[in-house]
N, C-alpha and C. Protein backbone atom coordinates (compact mmCIF):
# COMPACT_ATOMS: atom_id res chain seq x y z
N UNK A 1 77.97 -196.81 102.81
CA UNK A 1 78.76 -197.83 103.49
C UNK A 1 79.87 -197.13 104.29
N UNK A 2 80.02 -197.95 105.61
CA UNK A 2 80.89 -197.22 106.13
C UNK A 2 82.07 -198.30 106.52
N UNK A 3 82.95 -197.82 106.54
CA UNK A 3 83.94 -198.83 106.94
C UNK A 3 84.84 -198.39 108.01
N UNK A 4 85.21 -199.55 109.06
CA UNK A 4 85.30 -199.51 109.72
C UNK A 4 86.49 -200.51 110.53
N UNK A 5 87.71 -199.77 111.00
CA UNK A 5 89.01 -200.36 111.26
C UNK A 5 89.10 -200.45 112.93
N UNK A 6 89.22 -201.49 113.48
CA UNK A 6 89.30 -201.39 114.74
C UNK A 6 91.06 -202.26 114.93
N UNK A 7 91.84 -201.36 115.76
CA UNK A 7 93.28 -201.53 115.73
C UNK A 7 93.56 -202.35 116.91
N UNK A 8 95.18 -203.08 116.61
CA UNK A 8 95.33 -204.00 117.71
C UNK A 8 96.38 -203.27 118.75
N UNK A 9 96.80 -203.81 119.10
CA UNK A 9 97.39 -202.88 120.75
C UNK A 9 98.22 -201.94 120.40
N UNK A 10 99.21 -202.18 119.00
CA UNK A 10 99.84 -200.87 118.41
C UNK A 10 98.84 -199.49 118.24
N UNK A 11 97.33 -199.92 118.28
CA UNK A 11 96.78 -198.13 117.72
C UNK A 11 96.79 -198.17 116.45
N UNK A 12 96.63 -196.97 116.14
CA UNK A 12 96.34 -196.30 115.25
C UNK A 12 97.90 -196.35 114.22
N UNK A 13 98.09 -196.63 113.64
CA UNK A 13 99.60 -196.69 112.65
C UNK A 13 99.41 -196.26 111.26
N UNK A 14 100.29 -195.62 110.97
CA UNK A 14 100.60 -194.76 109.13
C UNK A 14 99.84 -195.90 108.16
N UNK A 15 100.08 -197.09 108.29
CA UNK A 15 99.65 -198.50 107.60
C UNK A 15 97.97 -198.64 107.19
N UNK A 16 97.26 -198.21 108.48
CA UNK A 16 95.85 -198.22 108.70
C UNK A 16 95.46 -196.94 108.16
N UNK A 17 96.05 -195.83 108.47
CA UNK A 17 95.73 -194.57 107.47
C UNK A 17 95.93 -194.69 106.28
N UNK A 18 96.88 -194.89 106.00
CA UNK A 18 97.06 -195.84 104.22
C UNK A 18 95.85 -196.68 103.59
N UNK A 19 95.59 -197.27 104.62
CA UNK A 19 94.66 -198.92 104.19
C UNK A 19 93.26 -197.39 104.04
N UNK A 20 93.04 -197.10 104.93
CA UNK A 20 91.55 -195.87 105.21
C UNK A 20 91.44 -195.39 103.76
N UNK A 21 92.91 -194.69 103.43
CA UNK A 21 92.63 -193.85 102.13
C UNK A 21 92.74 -194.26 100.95
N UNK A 22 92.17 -196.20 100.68
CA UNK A 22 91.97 -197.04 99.24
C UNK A 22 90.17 -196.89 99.45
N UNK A 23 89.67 -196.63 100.44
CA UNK A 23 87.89 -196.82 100.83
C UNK A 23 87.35 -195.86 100.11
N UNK A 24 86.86 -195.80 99.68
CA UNK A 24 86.06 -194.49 98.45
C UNK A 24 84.79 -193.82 99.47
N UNK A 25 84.28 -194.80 100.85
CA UNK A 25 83.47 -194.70 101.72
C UNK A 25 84.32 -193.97 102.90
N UNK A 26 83.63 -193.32 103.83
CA UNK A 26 84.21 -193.16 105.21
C UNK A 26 84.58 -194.26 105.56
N UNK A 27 86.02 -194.13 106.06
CA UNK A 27 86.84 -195.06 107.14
C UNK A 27 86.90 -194.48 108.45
N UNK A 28 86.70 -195.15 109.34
CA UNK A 28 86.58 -194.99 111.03
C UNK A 28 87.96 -195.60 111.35
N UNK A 29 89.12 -195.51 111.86
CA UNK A 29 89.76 -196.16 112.49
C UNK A 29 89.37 -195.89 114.31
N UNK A 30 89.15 -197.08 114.87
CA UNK A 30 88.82 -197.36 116.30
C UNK A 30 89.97 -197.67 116.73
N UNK A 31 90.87 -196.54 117.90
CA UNK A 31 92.16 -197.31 118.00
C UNK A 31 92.40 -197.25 120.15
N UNK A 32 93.06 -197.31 120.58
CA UNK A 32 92.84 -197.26 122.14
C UNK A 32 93.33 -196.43 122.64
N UNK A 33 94.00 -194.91 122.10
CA UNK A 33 94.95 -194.19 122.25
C UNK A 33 94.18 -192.53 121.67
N UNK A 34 93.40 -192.46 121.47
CA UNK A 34 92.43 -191.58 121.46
C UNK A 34 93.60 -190.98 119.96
N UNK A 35 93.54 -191.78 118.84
CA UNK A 35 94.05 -191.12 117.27
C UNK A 35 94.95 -190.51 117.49
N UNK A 36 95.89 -190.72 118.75
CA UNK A 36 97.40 -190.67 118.76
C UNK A 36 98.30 -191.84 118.03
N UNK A 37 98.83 -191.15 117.13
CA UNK A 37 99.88 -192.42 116.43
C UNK A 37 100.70 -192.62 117.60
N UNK A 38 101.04 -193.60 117.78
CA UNK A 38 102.07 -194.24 118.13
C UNK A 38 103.43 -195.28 118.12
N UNK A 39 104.36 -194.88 118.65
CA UNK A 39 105.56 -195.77 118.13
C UNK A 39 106.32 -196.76 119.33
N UNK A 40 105.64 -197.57 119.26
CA UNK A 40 106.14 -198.64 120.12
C UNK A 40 107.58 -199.20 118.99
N UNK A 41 107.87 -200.05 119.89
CA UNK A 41 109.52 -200.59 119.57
C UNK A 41 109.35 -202.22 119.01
N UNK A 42 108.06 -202.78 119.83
CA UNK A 42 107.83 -204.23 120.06
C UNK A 42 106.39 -204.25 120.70
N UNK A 43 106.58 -205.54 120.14
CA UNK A 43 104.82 -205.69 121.03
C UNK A 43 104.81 -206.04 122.15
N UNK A 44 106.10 -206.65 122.78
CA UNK A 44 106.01 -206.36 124.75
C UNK A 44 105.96 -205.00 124.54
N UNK A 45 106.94 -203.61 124.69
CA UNK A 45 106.18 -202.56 124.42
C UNK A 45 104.38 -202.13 124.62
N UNK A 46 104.34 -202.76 123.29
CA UNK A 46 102.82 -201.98 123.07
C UNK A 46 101.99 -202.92 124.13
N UNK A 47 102.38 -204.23 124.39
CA UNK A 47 101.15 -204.93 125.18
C UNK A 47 101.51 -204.35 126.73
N UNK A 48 102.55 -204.02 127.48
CA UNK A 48 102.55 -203.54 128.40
C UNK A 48 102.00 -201.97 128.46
N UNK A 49 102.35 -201.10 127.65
CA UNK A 49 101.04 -200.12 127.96
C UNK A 49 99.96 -199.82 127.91
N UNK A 50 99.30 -201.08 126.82
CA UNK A 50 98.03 -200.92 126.64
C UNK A 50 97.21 -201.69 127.75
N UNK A 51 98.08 -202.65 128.53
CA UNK A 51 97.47 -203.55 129.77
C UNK A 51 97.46 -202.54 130.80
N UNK A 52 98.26 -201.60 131.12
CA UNK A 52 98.56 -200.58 132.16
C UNK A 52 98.14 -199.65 131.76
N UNK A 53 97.33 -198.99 130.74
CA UNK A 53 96.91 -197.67 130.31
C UNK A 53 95.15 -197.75 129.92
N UNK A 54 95.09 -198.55 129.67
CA UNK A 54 93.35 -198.55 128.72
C UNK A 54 93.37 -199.86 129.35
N UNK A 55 93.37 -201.56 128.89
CA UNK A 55 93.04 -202.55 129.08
C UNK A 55 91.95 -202.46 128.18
N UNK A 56 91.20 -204.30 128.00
CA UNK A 56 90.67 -204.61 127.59
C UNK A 56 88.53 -204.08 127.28
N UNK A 57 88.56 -203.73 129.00
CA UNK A 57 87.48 -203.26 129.44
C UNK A 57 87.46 -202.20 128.94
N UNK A 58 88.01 -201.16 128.93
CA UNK A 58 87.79 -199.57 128.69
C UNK A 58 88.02 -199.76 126.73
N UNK A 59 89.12 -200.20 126.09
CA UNK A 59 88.79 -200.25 124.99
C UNK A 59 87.64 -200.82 124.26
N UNK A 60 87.11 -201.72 125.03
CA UNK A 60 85.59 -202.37 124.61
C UNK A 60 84.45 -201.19 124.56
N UNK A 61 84.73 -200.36 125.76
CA UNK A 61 83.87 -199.47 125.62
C UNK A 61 84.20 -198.07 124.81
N UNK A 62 85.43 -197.86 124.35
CA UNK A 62 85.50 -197.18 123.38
C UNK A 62 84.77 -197.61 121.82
N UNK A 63 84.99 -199.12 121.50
CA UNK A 63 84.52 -199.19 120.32
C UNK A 63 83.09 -199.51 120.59
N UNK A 64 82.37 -199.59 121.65
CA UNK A 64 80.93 -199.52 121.99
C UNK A 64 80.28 -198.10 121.46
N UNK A 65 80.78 -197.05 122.38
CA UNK A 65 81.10 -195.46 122.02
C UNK A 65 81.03 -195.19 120.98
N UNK A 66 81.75 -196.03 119.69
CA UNK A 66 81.57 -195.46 117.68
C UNK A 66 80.63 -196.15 117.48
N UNK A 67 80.06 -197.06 118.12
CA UNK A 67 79.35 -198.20 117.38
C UNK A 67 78.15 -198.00 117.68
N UNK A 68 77.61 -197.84 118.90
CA UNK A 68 76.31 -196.56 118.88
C UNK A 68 75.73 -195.55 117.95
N UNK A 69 77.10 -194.32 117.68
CA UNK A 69 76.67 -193.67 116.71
C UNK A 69 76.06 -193.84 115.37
N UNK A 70 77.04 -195.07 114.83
CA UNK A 70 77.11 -195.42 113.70
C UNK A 70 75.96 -195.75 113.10
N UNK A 71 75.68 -195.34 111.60
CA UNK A 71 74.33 -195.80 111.30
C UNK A 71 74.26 -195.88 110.04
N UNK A 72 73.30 -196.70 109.38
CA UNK A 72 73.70 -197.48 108.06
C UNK A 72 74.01 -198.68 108.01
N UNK A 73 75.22 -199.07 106.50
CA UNK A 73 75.54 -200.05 106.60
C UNK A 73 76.85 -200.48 106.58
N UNK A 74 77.72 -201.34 107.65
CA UNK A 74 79.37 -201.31 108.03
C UNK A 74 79.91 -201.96 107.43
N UNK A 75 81.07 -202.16 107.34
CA UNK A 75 82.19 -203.67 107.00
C UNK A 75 83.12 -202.69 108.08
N UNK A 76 83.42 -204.01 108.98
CA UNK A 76 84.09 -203.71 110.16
C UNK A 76 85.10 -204.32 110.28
N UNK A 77 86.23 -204.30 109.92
CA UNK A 77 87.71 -204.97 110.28
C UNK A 77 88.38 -204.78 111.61
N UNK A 78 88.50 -205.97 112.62
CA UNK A 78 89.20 -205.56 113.70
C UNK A 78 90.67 -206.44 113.89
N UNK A 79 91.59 -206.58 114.61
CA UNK A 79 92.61 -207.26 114.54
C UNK A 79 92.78 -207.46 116.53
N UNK A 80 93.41 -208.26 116.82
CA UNK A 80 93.91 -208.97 117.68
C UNK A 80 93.22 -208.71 119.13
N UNK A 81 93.15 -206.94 120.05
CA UNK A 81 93.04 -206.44 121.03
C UNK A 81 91.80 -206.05 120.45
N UNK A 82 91.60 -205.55 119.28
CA UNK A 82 89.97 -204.53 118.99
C UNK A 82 89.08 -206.28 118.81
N UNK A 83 89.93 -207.02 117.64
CA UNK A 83 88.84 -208.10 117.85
C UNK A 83 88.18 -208.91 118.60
N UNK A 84 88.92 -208.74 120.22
CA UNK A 84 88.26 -209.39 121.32
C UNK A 84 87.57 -208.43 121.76
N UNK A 85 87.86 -207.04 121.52
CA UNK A 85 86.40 -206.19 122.19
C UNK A 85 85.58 -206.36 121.26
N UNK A 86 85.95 -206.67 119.96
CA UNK A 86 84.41 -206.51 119.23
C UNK A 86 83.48 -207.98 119.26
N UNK A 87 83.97 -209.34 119.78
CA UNK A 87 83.46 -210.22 120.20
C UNK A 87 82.81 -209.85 121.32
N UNK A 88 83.47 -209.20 122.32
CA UNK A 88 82.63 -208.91 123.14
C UNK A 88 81.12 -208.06 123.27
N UNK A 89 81.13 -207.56 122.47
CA UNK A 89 80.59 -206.40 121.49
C UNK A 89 79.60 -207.15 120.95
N UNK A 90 79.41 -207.86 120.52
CA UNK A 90 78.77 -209.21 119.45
C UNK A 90 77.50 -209.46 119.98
N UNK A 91 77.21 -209.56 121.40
CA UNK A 91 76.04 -210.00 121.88
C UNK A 91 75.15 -208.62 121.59
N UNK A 92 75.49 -207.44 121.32
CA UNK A 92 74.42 -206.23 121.22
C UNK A 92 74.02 -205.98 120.19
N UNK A 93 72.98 -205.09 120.29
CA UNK A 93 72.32 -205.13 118.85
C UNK A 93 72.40 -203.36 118.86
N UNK A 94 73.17 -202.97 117.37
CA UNK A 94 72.97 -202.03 117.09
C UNK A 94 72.16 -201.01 116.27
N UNK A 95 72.37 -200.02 115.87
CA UNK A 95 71.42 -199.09 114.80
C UNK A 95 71.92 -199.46 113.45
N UNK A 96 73.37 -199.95 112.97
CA UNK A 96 73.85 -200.11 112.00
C UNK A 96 73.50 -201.40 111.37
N UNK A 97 74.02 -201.86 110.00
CA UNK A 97 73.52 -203.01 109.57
C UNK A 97 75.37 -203.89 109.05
N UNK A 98 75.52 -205.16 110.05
CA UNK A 98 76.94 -205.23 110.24
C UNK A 98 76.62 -206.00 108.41
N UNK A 99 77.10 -205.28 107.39
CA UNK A 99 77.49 -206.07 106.09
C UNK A 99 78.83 -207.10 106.02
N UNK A 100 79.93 -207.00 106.91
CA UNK A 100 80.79 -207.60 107.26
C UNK A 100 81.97 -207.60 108.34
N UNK A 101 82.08 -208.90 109.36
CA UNK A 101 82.51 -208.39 110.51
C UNK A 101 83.94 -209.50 110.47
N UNK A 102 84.87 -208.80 110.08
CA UNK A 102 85.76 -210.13 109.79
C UNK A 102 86.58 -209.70 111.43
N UNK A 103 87.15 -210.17 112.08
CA UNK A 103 88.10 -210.59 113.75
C UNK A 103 89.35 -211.31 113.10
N UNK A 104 90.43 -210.45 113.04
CA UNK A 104 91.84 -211.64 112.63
C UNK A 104 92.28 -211.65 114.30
N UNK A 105 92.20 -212.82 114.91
CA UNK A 105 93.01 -213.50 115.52
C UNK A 105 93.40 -212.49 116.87
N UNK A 106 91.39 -212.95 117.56
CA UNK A 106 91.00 -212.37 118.53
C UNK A 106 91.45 -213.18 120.16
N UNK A 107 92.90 -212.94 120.44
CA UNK A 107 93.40 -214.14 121.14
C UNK A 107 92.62 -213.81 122.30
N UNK A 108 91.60 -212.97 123.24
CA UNK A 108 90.83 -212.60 124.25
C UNK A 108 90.23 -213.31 124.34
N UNK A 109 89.67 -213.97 123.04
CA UNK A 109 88.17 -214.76 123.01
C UNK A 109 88.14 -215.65 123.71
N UNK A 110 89.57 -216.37 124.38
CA UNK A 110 89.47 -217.67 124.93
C UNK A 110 88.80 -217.47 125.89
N UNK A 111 88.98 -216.49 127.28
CA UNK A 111 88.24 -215.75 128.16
C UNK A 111 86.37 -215.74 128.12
N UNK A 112 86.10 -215.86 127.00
CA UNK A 112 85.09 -215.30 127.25
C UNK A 112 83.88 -216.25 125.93
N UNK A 113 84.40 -217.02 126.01
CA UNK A 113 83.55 -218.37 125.14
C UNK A 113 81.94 -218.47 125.30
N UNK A 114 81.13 -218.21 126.50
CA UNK A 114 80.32 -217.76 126.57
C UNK A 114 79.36 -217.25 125.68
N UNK A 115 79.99 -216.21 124.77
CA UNK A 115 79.31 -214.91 123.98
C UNK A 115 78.60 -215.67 122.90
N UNK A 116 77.44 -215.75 122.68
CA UNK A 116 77.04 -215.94 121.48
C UNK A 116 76.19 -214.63 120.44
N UNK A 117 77.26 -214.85 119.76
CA UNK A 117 76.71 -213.38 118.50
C UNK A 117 75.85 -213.16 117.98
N UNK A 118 74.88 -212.04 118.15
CA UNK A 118 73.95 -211.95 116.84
C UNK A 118 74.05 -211.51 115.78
N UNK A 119 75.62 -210.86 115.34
CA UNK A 119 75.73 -210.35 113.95
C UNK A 119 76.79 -211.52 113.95
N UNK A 120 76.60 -211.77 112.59
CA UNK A 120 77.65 -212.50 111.51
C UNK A 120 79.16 -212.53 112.12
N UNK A 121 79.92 -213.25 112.70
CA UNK A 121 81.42 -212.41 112.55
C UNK A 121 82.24 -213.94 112.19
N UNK A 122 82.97 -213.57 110.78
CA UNK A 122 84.10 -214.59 110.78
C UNK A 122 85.61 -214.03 111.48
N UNK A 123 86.21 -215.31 111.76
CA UNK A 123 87.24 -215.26 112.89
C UNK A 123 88.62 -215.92 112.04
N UNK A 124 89.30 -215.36 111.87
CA UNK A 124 90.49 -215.70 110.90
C UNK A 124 91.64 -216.08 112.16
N UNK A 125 91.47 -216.72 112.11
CA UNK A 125 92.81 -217.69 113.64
C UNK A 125 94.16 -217.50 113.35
N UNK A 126 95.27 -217.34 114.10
CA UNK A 126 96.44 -217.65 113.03
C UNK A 126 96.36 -219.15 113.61
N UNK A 127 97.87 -219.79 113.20
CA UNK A 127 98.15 -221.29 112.71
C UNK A 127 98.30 -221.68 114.17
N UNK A 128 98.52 -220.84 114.87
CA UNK A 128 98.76 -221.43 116.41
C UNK A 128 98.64 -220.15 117.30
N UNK A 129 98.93 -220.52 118.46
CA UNK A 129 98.77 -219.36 119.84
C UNK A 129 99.75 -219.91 120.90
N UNK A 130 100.36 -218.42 121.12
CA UNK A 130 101.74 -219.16 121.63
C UNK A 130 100.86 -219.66 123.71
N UNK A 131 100.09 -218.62 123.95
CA UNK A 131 99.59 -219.09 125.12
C UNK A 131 98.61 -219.65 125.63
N UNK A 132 98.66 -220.79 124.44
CA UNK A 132 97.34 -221.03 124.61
C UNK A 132 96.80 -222.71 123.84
N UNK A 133 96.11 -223.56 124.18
CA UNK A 133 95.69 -224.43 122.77
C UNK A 133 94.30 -224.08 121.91
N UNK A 134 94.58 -223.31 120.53
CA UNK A 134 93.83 -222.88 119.60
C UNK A 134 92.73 -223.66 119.47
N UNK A 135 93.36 -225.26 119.09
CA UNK A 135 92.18 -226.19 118.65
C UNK A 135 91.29 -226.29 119.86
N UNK A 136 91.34 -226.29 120.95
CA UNK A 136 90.49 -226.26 122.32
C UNK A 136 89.51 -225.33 121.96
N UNK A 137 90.10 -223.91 121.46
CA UNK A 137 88.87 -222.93 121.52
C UNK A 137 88.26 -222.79 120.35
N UNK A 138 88.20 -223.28 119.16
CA UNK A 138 88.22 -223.37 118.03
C UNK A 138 87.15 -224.96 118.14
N UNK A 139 87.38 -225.79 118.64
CA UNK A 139 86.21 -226.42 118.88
C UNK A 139 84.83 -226.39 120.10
N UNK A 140 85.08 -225.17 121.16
CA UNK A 140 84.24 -224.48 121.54
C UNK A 140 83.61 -223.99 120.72
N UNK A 141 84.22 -223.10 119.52
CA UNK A 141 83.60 -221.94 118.94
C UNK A 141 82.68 -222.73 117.91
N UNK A 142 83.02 -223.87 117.29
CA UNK A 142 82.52 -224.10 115.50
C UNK A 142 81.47 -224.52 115.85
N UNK A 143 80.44 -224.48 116.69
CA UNK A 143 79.09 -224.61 116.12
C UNK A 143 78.16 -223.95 116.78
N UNK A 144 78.21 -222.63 117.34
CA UNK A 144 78.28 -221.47 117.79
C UNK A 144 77.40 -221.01 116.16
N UNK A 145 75.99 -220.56 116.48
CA UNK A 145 75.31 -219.28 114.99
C UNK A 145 75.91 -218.29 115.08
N UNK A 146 76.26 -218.08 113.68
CA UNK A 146 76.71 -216.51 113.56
C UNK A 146 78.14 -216.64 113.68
N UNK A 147 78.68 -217.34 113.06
CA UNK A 147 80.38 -217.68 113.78
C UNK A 147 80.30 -218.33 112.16
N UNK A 148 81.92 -217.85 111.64
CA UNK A 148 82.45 -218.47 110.66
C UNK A 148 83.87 -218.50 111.14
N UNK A 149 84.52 -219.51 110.90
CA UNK A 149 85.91 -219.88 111.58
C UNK A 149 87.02 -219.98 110.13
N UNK A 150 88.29 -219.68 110.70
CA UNK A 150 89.12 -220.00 109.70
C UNK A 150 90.63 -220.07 110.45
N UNK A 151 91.31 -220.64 109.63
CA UNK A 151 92.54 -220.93 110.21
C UNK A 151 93.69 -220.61 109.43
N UNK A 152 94.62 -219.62 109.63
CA UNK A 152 95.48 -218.81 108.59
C UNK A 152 96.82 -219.90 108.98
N UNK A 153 97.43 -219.96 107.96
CA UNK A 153 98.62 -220.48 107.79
C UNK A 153 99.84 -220.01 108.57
N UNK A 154 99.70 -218.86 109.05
CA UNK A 154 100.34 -217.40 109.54
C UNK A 154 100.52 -217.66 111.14
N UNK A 155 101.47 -216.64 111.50
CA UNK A 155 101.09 -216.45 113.33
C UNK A 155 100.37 -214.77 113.64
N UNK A 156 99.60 -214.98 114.94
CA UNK A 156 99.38 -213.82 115.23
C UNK A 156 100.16 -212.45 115.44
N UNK A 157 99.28 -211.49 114.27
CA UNK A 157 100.53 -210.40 113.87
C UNK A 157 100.48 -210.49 112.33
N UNK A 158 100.14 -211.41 111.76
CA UNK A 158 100.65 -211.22 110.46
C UNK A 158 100.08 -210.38 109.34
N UNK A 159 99.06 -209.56 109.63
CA UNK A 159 98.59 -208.35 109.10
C UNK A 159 98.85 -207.30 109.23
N UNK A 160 100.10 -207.19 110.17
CA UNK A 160 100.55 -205.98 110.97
C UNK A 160 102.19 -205.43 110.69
N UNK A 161 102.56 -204.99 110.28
CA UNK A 161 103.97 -204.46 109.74
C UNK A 161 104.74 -204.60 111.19
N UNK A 162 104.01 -203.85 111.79
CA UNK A 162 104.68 -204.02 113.21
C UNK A 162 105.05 -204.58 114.15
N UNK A 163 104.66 -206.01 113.79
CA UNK A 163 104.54 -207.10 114.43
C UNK A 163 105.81 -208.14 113.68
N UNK A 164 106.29 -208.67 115.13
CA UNK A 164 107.82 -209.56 114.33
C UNK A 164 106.57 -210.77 113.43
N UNK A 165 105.40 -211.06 113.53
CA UNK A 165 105.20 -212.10 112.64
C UNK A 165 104.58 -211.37 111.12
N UNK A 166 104.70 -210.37 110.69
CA UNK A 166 104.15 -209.95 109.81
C UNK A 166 104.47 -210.55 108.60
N UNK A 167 103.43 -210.83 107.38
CA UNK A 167 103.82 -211.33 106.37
C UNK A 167 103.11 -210.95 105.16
N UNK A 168 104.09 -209.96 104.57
CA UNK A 168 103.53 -209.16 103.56
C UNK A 168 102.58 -209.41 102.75
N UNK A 169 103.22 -210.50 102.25
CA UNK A 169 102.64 -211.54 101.03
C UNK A 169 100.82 -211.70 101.53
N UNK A 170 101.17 -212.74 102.87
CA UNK A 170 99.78 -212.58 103.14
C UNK A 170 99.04 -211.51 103.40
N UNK A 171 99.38 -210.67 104.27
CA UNK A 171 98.44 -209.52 104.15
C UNK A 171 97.95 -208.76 103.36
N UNK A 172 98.68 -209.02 101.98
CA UNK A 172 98.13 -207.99 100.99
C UNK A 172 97.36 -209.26 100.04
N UNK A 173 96.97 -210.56 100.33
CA UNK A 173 96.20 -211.32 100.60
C UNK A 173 95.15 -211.22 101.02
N UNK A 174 94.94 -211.07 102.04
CA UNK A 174 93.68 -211.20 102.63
C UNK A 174 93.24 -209.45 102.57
N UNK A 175 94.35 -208.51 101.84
CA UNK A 175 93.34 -207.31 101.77
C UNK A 175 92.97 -207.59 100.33
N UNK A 176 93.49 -208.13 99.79
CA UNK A 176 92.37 -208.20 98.14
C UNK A 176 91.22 -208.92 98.32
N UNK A 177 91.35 -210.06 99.50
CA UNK A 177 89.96 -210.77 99.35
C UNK A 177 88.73 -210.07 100.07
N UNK A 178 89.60 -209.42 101.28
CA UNK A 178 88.28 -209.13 102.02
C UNK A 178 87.96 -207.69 102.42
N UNK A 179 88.84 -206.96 102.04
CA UNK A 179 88.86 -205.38 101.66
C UNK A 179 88.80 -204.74 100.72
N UNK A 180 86.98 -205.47 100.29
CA UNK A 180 87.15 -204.71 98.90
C UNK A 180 86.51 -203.40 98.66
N UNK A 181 87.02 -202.79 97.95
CA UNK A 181 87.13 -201.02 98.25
C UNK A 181 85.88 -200.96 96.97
């Protein structure tokens, strides 16, 4: 089993190397910064260089790039910027066998509603979207195969230390349920 971390516009962070070294399996972190840590200040910060440096397109094809190689069987965790490339990602069929494809609160997806998946992927929403109406795309999505939906109590960010919505409590939540080592 391989497991597999795809990061949101912060990259690669001490947090996700942490989370890598509870996996008893290889951990992949997929991040947009070529496994440069980085220290943004804020997420204007991190979302303005990652819109002006990589974007959406070129990180899609970075985690295209691991996901080729990869072979066996995955559990793939992505968060916010990786989880809209890996929706995008969704329509291909790879060499690997996706055992679990969880997306926390892939705000891209609105863009691109279109996609219908052939691997499994549940979509953990937060409670709202500041640019956006959730329930609009959220009733696009729910009857969509291969789509499991959910709706976190939380705002987007809240798995992320780095993020002003982070929330400990929950995140170490949803890593007992769905990161199991």
């Amino acid at each position: 089993m391989t497991y597999i971390i795809v990061t949101d516009i912060f990259g690669k962070t001490q947090a996700l190397v942490n989370l890598c070294k509870n996996f008893s399996n290889t951990c992949i972190i997929v991040d947009p910064y070529k496994q440069k840590l980085m220290h943004f200040s804020n997420e204007e910060e991190a979302y303005v260089y990652f819109t002006s440096k990589v974007g959406l397109e070129k990180y899609t094809h970075i985690l295209n790039q691991v996901l080729m190689q990869v072979q066996g069987e995955i559990k793939i965790f992505a968060f916010s910027m990786g989880a809209s490339a890996l929706w995008l990602l969704s329509q291909n069929r790879y060499k690997c066998t996706f055992i679990k494809t969880l997306c926390f609160y892939p705000s891209q997806i609105r863009h691109h509603l279109h996609i219908n998946p052939k691997m499994h992927i549940e979509i953990i929403f937060p409670k709202r979207e500041e640019h956006y109406n959730l329930s609009q795309i959220i009733n696009k999505l729910k009857n969509k195969k291969n789509l499991t939906l959910f709706t976190s109590n939380y705002l987007h960010g809240f798995m992320n230390e780095h993020s002003r919505n982070f929330n400990k409590k929950e995140c170490e939540k949803y890593q007992e349920r769905y990161f199991s080592y």
